[in-house]
PDB file of N, CA and C in Angstrom:
ATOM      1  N   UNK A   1      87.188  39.164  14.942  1.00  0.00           N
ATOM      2  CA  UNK A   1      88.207  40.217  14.978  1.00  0.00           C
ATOM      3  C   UNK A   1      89.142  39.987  16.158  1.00  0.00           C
ATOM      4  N   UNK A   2      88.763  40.153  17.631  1.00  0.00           N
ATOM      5  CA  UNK A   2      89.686  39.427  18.460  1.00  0.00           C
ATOM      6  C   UNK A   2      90.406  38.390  18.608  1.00  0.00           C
ATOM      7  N   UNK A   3      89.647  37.153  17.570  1.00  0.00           N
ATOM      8  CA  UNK A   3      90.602  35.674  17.526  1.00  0.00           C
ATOM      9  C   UNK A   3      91.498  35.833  16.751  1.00  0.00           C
ATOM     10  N   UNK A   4      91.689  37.152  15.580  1.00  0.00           N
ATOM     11  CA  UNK A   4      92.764  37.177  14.728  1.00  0.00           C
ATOM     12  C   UNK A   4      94.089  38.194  15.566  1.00  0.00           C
ATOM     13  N   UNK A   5      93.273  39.276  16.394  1.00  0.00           N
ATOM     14  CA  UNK A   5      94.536  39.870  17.488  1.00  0.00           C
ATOM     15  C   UNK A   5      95.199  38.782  17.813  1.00  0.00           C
ATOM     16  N   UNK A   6      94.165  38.118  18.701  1.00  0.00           N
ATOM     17  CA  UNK A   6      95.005  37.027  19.241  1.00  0.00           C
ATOM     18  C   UNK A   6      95.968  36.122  18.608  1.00  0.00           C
ATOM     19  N   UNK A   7      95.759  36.188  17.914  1.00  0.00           N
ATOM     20  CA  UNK A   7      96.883  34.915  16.692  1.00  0.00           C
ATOM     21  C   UNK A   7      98.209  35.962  16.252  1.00  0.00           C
ATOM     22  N   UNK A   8      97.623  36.924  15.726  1.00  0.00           N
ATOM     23  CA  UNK A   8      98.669  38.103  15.805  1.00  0.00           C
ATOM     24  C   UNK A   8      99.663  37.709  16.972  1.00  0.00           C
ATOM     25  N   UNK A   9      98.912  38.271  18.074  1.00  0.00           N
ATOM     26  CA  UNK A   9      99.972  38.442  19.206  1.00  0.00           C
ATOM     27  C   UNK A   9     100.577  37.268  19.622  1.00  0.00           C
ATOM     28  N   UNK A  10     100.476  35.740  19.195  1.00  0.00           N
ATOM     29  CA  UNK A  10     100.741  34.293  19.649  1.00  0.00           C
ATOM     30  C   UNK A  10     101.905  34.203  18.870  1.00  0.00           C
ATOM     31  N   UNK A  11     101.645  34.754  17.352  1.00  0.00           N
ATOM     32  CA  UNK A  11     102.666  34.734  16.177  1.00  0.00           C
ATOM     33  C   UNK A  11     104.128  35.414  16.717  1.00  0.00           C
ATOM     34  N   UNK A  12     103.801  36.482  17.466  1.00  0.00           N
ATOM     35  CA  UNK A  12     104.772  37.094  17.357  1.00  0.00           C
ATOM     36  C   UNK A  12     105.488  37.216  19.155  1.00  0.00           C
ATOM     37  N   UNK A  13     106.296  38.007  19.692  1.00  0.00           N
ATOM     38  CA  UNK A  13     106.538  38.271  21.196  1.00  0.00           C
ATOM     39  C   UNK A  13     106.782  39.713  20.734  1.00  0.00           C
ATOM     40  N   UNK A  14     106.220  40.258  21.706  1.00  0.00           N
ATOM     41  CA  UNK A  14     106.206  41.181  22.023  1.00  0.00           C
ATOM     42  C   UNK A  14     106.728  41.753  22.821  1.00  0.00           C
ATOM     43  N   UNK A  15     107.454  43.111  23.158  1.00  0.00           N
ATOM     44  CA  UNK A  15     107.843  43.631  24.182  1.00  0.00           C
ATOM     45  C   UNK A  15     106.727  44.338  24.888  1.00  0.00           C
ATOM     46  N   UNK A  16     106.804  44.827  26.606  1.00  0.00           N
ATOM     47  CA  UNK A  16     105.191  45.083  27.075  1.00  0.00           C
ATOM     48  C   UNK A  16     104.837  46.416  26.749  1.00  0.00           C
ATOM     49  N   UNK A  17     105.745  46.787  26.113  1.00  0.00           N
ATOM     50  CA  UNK A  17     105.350  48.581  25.519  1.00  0.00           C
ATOM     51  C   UNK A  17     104.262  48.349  24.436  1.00  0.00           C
ATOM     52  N   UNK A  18     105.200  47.169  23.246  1.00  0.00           N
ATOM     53  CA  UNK A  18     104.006  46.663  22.228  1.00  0.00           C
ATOM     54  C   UNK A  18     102.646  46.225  22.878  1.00  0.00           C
ATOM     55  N   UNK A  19     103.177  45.496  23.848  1.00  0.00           N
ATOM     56  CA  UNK A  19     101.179  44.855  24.252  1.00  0.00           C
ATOM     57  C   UNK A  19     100.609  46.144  24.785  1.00  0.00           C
ATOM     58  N   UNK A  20     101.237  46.732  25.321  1.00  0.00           N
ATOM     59  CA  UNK A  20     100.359  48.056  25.993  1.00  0.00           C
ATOM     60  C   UNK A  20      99.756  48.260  25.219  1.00  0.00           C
ATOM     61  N   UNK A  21     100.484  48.890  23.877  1.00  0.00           N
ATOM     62  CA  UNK A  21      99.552  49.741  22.820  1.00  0.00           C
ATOM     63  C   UNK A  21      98.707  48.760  22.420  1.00  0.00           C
ATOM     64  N   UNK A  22      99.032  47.367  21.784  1.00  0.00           N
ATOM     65  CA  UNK A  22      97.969  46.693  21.384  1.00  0.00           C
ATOM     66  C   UNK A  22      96.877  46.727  22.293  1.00  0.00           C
ATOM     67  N   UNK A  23      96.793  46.445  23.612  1.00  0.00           N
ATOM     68  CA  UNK A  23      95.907  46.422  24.656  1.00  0.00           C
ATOM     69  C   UNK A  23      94.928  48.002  24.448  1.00  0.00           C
ATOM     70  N   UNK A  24      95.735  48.825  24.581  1.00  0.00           N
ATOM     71  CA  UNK A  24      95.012  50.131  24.542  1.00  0.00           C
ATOM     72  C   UNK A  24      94.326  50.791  23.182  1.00  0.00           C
ATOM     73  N   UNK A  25      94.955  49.857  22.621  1.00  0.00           N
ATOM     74  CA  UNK A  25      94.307  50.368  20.650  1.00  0.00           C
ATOM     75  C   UNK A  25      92.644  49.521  20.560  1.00  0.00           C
ATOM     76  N   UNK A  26      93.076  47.748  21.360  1.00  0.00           N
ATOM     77  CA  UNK A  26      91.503  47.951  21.389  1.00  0.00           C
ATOM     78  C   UNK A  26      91.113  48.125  22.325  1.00  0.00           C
ATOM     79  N   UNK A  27      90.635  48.902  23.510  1.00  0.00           N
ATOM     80  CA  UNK A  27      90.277  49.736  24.883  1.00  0.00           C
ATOM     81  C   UNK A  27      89.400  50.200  23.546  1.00  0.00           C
ATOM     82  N   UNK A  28      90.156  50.939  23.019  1.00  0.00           N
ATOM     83  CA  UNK A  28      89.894  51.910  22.338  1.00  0.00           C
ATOM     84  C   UNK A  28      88.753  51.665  21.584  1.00  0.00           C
ATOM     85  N   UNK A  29      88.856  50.612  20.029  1.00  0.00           N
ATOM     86  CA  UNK A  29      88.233  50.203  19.243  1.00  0.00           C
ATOM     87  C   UNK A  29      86.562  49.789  19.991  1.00  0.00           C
ATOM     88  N   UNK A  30      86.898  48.596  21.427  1.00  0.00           N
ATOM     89  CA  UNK A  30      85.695  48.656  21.973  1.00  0.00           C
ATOM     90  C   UNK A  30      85.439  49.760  22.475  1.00  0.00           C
ATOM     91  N   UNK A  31      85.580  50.532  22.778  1.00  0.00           N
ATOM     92  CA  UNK A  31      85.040  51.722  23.560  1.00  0.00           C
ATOM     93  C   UNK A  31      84.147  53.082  22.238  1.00  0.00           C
ATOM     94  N   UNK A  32      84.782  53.092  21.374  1.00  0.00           N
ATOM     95  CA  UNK A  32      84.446  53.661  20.255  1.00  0.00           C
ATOM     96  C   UNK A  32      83.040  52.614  19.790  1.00  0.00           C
ATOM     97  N   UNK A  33      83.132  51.593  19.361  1.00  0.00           N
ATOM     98  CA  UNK A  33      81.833  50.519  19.641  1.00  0.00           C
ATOM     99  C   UNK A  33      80.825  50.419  20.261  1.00  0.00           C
ATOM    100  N   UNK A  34      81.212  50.734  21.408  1.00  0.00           N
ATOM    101  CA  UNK A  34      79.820  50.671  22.537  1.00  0.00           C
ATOM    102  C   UNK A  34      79.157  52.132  22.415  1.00  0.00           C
ATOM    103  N   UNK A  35      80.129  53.076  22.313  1.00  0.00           N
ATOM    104  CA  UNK A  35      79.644  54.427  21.861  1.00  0.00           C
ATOM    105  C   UNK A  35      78.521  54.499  21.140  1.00  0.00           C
ATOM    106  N   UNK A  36      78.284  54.274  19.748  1.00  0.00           N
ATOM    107  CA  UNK A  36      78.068  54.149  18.529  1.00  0.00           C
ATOM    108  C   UNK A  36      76.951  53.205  19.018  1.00  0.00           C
TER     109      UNK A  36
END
């Protein structure tokens, strides 16, 4: 799942507002994970 973010985000440029959220969407995803 992370090696395909990553290819995502290689594919494309981003502005750092976009990486923020990407960054913080998975914060998120792992954090919801470790929860569980």
């Amino acid at each position: 799942m992370i090696e395909s973010i990553n290819v995502i985000i290689k594919q494309r440029t981003w502005s750092p507002n976009d990486q923020c959220k990407i960054l913080g969407s998975i914060e998120t995803l792992l954090h919801s994970k470790f929860k569980n």
